[in-house]
N, C-alpha and C. Protein backbone atom coordinates (compact mmCIF):
# COMPACT_ATOMS: atom_id res chain seq x y z
N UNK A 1 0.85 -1.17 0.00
CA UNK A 1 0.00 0.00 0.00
C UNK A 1 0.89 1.22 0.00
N UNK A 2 0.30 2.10 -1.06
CA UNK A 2 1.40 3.97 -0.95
C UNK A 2 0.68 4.66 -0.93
N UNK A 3 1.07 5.63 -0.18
CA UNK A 3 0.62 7.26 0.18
C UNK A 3 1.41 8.07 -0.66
N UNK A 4 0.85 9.10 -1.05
CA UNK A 4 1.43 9.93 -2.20
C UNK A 4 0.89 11.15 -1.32
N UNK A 5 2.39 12.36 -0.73
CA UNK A 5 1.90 12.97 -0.07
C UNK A 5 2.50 14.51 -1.06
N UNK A 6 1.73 15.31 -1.06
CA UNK A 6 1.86 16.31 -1.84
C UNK A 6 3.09 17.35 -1.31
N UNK A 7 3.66 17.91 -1.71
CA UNK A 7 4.89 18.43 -1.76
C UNK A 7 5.35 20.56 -2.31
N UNK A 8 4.68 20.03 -3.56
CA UNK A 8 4.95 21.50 -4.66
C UNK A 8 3.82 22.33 -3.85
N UNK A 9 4.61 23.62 -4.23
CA UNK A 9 3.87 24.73 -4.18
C UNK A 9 2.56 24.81 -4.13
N UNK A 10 1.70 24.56 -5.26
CA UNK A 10 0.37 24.41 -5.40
C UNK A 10 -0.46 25.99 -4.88
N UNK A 11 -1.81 25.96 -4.26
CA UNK A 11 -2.26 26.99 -3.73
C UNK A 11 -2.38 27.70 -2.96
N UNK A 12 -2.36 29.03 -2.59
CA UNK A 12 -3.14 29.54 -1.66
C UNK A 12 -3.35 29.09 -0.20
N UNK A 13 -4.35 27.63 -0.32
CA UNK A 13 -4.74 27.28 0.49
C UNK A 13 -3.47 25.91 0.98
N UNK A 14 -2.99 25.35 0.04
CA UNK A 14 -1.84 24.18 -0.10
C UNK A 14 -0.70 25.15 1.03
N UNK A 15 -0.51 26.71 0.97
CA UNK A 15 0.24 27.19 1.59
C UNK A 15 -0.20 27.47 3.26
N UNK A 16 -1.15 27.87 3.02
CA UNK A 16 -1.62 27.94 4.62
C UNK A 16 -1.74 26.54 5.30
N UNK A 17 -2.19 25.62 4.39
CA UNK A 17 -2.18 24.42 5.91
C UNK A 17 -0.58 23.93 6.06
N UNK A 18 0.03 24.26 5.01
CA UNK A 18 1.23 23.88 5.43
C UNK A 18 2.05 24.69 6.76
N UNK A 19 1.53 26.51 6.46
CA UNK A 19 1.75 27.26 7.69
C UNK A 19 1.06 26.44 9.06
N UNK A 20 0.17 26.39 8.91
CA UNK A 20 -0.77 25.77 9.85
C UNK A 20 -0.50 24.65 11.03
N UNK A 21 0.44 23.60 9.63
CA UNK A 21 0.17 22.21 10.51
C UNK A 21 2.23 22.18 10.53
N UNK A 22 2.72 23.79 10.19
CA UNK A 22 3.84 23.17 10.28
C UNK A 22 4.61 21.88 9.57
N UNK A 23 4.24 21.79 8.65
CA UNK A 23 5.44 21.15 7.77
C UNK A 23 5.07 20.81 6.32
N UNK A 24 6.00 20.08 5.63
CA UNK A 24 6.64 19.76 4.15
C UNK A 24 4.97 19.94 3.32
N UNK A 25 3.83 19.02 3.99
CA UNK A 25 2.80 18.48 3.13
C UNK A 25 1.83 19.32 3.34
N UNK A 26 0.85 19.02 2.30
CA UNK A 26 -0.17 19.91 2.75
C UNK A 26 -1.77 19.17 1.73
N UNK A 27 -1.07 17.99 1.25
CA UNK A 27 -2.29 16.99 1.34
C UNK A 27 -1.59 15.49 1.12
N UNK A 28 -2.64 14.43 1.10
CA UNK A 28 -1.81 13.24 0.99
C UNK A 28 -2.99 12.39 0.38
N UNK A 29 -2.89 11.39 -0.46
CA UNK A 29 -3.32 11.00 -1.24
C UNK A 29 -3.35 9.11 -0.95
N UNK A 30 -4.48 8.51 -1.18
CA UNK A 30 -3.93 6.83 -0.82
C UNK A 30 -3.93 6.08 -2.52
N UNK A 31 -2.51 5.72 -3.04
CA UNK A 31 -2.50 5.16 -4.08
C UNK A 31 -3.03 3.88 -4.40
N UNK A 32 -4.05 3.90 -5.33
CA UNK A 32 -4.85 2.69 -5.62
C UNK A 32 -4.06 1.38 -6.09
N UNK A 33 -4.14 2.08 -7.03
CA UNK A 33 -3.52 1.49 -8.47
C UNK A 33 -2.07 2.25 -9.35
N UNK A 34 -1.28 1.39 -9.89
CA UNK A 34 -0.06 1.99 -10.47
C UNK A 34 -0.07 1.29 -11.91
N UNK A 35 -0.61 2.32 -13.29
CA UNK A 35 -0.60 2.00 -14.26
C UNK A 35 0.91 1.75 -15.42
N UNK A 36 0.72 1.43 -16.08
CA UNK A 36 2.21 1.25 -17.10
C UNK A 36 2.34 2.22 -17.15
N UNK A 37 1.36 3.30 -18.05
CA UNK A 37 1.38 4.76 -18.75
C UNK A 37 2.15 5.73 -17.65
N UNK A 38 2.50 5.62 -16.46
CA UNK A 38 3.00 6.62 -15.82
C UNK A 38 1.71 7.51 -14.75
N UNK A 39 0.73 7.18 -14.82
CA UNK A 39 -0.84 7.66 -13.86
C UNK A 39 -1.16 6.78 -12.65
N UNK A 40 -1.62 7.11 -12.28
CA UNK A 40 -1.91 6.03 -10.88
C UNK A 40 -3.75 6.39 -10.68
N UNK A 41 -4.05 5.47 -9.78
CA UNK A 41 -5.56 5.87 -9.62
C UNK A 41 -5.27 5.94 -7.87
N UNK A 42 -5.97 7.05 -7.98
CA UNK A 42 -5.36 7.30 -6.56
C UNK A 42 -7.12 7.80 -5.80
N UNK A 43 -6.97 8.03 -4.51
CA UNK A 43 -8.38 8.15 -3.64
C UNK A 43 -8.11 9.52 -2.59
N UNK A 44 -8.72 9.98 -2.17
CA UNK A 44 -8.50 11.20 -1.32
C UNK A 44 -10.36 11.39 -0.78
N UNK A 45 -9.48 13.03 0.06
CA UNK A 45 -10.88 13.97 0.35
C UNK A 45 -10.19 15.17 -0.04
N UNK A 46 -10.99 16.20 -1.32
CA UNK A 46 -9.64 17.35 -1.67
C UNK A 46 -11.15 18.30 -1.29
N UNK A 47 -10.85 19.56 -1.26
CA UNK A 47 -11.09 20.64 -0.97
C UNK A 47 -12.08 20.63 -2.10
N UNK A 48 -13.25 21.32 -1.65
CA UNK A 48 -14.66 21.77 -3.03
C UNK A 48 -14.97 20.25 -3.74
N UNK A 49 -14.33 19.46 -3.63
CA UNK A 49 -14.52 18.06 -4.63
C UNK A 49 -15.23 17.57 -2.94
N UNK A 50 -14.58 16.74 -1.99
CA UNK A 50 -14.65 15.54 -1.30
C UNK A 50 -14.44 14.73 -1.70
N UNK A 51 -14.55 13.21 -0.95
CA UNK A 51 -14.12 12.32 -1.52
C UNK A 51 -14.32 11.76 -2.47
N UNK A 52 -13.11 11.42 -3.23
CA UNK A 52 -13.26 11.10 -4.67
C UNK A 52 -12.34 10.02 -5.07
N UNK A 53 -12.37 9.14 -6.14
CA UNK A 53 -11.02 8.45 -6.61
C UNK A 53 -10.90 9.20 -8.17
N UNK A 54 -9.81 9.32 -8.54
CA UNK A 54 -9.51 9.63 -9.99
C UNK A 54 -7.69 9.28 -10.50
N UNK A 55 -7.56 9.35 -11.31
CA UNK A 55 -6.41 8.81 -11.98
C UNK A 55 -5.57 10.10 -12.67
N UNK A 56 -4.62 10.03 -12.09
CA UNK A 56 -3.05 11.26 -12.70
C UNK A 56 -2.07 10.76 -12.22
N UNK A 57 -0.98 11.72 -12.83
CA UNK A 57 0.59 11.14 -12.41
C UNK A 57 0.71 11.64 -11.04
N UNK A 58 1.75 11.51 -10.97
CA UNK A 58 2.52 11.58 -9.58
C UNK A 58 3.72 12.10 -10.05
N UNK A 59 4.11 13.45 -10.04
CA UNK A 59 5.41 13.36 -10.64
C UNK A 59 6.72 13.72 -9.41
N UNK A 60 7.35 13.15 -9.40
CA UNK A 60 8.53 13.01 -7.57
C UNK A 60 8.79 14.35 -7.50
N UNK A 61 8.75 15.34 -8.67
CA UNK A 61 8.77 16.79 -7.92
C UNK A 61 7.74 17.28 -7.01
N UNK A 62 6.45 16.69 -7.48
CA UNK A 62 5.32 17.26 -6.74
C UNK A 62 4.63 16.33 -5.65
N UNK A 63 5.43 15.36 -4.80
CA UNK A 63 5.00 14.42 -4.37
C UNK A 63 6.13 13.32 -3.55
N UNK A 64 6.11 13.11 -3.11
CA UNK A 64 6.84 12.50 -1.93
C UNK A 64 5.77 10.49 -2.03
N UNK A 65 5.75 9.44 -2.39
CA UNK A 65 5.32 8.08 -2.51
C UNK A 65 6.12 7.14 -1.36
N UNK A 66 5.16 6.95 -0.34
CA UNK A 66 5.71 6.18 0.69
C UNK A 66 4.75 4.91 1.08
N UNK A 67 5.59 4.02 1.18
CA UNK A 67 5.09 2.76 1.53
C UNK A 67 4.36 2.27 2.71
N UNK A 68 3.17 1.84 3.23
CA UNK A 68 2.26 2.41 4.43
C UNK A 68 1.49 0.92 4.98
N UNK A 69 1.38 0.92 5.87
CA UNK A 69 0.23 -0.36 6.07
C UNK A 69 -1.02 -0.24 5.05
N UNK A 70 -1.78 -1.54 5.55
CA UNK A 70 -3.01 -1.38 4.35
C UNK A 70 -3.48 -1.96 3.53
N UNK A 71 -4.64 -2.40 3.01
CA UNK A 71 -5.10 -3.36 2.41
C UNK A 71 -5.56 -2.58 1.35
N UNK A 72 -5.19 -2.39 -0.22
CA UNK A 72 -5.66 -2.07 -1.21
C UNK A 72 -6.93 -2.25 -1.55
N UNK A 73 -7.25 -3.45 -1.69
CA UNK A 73 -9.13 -3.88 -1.33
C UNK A 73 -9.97 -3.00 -0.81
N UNK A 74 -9.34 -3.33 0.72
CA UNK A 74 -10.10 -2.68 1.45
C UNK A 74 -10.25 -1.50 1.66
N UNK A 75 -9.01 -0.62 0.94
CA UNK A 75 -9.32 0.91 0.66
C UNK A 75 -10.39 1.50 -0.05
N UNK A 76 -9.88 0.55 -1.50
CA UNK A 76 -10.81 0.50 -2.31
C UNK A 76 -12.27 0.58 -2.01
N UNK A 77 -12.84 -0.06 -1.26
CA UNK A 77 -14.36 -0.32 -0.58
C UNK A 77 -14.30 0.83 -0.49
N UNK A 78 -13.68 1.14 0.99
CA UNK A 78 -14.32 2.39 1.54
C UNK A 78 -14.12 3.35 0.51
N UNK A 79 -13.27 4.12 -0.31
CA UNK A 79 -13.25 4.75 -0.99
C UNK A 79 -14.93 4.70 -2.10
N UNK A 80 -14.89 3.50 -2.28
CA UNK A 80 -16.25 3.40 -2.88
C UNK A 80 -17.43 3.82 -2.44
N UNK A 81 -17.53 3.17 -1.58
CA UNK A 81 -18.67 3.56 -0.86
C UNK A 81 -19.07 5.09 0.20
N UNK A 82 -18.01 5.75 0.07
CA UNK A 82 -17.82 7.05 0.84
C UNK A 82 -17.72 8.25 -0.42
N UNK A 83 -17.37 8.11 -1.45
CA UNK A 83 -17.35 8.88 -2.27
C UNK A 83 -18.60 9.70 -2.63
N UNK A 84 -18.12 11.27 -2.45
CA UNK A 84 -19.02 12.17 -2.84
C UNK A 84 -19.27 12.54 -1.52
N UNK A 85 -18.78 12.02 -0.15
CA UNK A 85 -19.10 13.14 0.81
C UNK A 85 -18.07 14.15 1.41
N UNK A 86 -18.26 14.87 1.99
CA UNK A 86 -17.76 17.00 1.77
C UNK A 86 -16.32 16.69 2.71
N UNK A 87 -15.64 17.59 1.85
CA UNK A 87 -14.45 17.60 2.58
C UNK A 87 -14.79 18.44 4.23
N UNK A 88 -14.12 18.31 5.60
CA UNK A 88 -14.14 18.82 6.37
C UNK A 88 -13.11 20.24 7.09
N UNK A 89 -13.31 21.28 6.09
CA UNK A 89 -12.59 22.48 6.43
C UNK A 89 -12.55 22.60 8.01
N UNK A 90 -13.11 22.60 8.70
CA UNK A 90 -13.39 22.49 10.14
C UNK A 90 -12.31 22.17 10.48
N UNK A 91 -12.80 20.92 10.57
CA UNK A 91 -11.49 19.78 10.50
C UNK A 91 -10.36 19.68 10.46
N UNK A 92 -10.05 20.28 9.23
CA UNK A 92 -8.71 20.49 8.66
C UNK A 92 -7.75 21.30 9.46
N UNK A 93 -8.66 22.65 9.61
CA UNK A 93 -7.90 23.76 10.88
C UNK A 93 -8.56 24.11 12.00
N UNK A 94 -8.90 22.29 12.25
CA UNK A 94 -9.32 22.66 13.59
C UNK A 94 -8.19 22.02 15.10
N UNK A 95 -7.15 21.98 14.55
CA UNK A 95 -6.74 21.37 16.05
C UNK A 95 -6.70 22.18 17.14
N UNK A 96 -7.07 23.07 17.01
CA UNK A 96 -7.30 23.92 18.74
C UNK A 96 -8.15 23.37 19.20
N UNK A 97 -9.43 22.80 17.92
CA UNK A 97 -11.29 23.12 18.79
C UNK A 97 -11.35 21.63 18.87
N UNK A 98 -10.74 20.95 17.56
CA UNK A 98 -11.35 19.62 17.66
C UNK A 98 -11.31 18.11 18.59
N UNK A 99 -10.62 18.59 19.78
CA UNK A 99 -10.76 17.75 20.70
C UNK A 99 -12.17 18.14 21.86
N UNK A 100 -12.17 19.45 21.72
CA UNK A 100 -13.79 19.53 22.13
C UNK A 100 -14.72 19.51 21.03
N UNK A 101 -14.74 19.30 19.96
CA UNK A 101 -15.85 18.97 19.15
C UNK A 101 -16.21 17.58 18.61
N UNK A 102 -14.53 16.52 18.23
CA UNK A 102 -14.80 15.68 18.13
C UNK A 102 -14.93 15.33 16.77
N UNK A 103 -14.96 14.10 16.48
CA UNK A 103 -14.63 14.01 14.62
C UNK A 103 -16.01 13.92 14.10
N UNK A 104 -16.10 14.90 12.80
CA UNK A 104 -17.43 14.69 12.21
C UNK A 104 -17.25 13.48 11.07
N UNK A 105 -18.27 12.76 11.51
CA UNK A 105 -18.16 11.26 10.35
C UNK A 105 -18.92 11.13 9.44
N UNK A 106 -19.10 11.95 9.18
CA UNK A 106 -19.91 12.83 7.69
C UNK A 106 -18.99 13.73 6.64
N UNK A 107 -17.78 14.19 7.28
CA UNK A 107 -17.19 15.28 6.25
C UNK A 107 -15.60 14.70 6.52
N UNK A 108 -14.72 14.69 5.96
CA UNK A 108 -13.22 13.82 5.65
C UNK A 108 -12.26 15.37 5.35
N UNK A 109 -10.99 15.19 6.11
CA UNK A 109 -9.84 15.71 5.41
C UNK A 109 -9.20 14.85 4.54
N UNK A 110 -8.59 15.09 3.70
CA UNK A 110 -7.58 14.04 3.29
C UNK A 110 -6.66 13.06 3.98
N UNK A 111 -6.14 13.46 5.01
CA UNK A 111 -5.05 12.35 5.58
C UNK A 111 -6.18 11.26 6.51
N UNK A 112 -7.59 12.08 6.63
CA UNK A 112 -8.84 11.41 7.52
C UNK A 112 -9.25 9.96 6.90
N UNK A 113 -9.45 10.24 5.47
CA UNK A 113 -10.13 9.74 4.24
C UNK A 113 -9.00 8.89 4.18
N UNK A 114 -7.64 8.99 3.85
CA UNK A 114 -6.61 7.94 3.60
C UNK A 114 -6.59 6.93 4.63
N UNK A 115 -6.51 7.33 6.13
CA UNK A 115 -6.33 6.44 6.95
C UNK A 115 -7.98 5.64 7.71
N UNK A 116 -8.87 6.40 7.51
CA UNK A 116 -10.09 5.73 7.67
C UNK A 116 -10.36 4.49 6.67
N UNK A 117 -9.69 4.89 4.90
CA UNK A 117 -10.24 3.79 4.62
C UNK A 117 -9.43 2.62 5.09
N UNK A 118 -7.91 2.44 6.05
CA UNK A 118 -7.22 2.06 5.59
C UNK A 118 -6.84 1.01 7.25
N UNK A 119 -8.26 1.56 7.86
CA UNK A 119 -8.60 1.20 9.49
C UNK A 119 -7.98 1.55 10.64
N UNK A 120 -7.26 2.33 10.42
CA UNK A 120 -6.36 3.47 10.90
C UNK A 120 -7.02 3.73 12.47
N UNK A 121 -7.14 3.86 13.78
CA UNK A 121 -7.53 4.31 14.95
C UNK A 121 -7.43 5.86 14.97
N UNK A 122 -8.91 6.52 15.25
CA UNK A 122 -8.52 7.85 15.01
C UNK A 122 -8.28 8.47 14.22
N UNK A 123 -8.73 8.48 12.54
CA UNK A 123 -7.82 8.81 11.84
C UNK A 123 -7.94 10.56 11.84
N UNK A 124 -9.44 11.09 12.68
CA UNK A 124 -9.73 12.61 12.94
C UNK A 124 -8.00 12.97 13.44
N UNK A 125 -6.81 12.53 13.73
CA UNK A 125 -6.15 13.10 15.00
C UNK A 125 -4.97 13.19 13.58
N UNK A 126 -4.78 12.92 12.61
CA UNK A 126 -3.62 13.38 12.05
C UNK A 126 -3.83 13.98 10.84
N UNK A 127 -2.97 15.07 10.78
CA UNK A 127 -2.98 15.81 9.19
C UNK A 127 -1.79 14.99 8.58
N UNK A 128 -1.37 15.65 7.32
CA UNK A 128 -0.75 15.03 6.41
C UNK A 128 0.40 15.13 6.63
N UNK A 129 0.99 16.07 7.43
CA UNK A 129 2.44 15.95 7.90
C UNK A 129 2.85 15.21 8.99
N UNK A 130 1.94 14.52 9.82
CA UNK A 130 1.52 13.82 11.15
C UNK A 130 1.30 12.66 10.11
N UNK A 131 0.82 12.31 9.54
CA UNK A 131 0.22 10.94 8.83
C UNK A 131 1.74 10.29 8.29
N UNK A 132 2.11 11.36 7.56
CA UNK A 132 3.45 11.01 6.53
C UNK A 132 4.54 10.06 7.86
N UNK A 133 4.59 11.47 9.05
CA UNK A 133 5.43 10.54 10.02
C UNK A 133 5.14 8.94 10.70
N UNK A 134 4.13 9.32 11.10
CA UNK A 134 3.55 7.75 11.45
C UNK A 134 3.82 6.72 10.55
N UNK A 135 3.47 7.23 8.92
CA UNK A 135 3.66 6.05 8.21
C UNK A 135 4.99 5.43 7.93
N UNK A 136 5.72 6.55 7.78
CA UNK A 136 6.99 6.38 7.51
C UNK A 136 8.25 5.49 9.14
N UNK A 137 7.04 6.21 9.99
CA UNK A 137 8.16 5.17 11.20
C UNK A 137 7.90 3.94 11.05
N UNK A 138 6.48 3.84 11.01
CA UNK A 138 5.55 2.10 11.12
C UNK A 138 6.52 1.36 9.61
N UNK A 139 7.07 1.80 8.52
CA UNK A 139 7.60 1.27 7.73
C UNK A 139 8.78 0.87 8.19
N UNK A 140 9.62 2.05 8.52
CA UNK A 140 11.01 1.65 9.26
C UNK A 140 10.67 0.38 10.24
N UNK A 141 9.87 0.36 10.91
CA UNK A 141 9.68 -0.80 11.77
C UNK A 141 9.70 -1.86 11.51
N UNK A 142 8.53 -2.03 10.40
CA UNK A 142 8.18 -3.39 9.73
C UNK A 142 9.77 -3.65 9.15
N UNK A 143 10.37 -2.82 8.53
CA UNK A 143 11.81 -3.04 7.65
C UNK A 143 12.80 -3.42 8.92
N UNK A 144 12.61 -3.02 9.83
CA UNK A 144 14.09 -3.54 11.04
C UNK A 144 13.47 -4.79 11.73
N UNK A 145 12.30 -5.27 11.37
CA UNK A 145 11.76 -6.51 12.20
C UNK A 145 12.17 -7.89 11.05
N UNK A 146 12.22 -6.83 9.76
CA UNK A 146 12.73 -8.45 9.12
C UNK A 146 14.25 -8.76 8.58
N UNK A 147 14.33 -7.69 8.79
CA UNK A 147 16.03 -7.66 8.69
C UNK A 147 16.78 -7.80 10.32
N UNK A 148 16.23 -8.07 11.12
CA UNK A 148 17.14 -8.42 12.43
C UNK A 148 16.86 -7.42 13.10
N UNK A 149 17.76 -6.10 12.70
CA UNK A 149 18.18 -4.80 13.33
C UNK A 149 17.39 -4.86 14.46
C-alpha cells in the first residue's frame, strides 16, 4: 500500500495548511492502483470536490510516494462507498477546537479519508504531515523486524 503525499507549491490554500500544521505536506493522497502509462488511480478527500477516486501522475517533484500499512481492497471499498461526501474544512484547521468537538463522520480531510479507509484508529487526530510521520516510522519498523536490526 502507498501514500502519495503532496509536496509543490500548489495553492493559496496548499500554503496555509502547510503554515498551519507546520510542515513539508499539505495533502496526501492513498495510491490505488499503479498503471504502465505513468498515472496512478489514486483516492483522497480534496477541498470543493470531497471524496473522490480519480487517476493522474505523480510526478517526484510534486510528491513525496511512501510505503504504508493497508489493504488495497479494502481501501478500495471504503473509498467506494464514501465517495461524494464534503471535505471537512473544520477539521482540517481545527486542532485547537477539535478535541472539544470531536470528529465529524460525515465530512473527511484528506489524511482522515486515507487512513479511515485504511482502518487506521482515530484517523480525525492526524494531518498530512503527522500521517506522513507515522507512516513512515511504522515502515522503518516493519523493515528492522525483518532484517534483524
Amino acid at each position: 500500500m502507498k501514500f502519495a503525499f503532496f509536496k509543490a507549491k500548489g495553492t493559496l490554500l496548499d500554503a496555509a495548511i502547510r503554515w498551519w500544521m507546520r510542515g513539508t505536506y499539505s495533502h496526501v493522497e492513498t495510491v490505488l492502483e499503479d498503471f504502465e502509462d505513468g498515472t496512478f488511480l489514486i483516492a483522497s478527500s480534496v477541498p470543493g470536490i470531497g471524496v473522490r477516486t480519480t487517476r493522474i501522475p505523480l510526478p517526484a517533484s510534486d510528491y513525496d510516494v511512501v510505503d504504508g500499512p493497508g489493504d488495497v481492497e479494502a481501501a478500495r471499498d471504503w473509498f467506494a462507498l464514501d465517495t461524494g461526501k464534503p471535505s471537512d474544512y473544520i477539521g482540517l484547521f481545527g486542532f485547537l477546537v477539535r478535541p472539544a468537538i470531536g470528529a465529524n463522520r460525515t465530512k473527511f480531510w484528506c489524511s482522515e479519508a486515507c487512513l479511515q479507509a485504511i482502518g487506521f484508529p482515530d484517523p480525525w487526530r492526524y494531518d498530512p504531515n503527522a500521517m506522513h510521520d507515522v507512516i513512515s516510522y511504522a515502515g522503518k519498523l516493519a523493515a528492522s523486524s525483518t532484517t534483524g536490526a
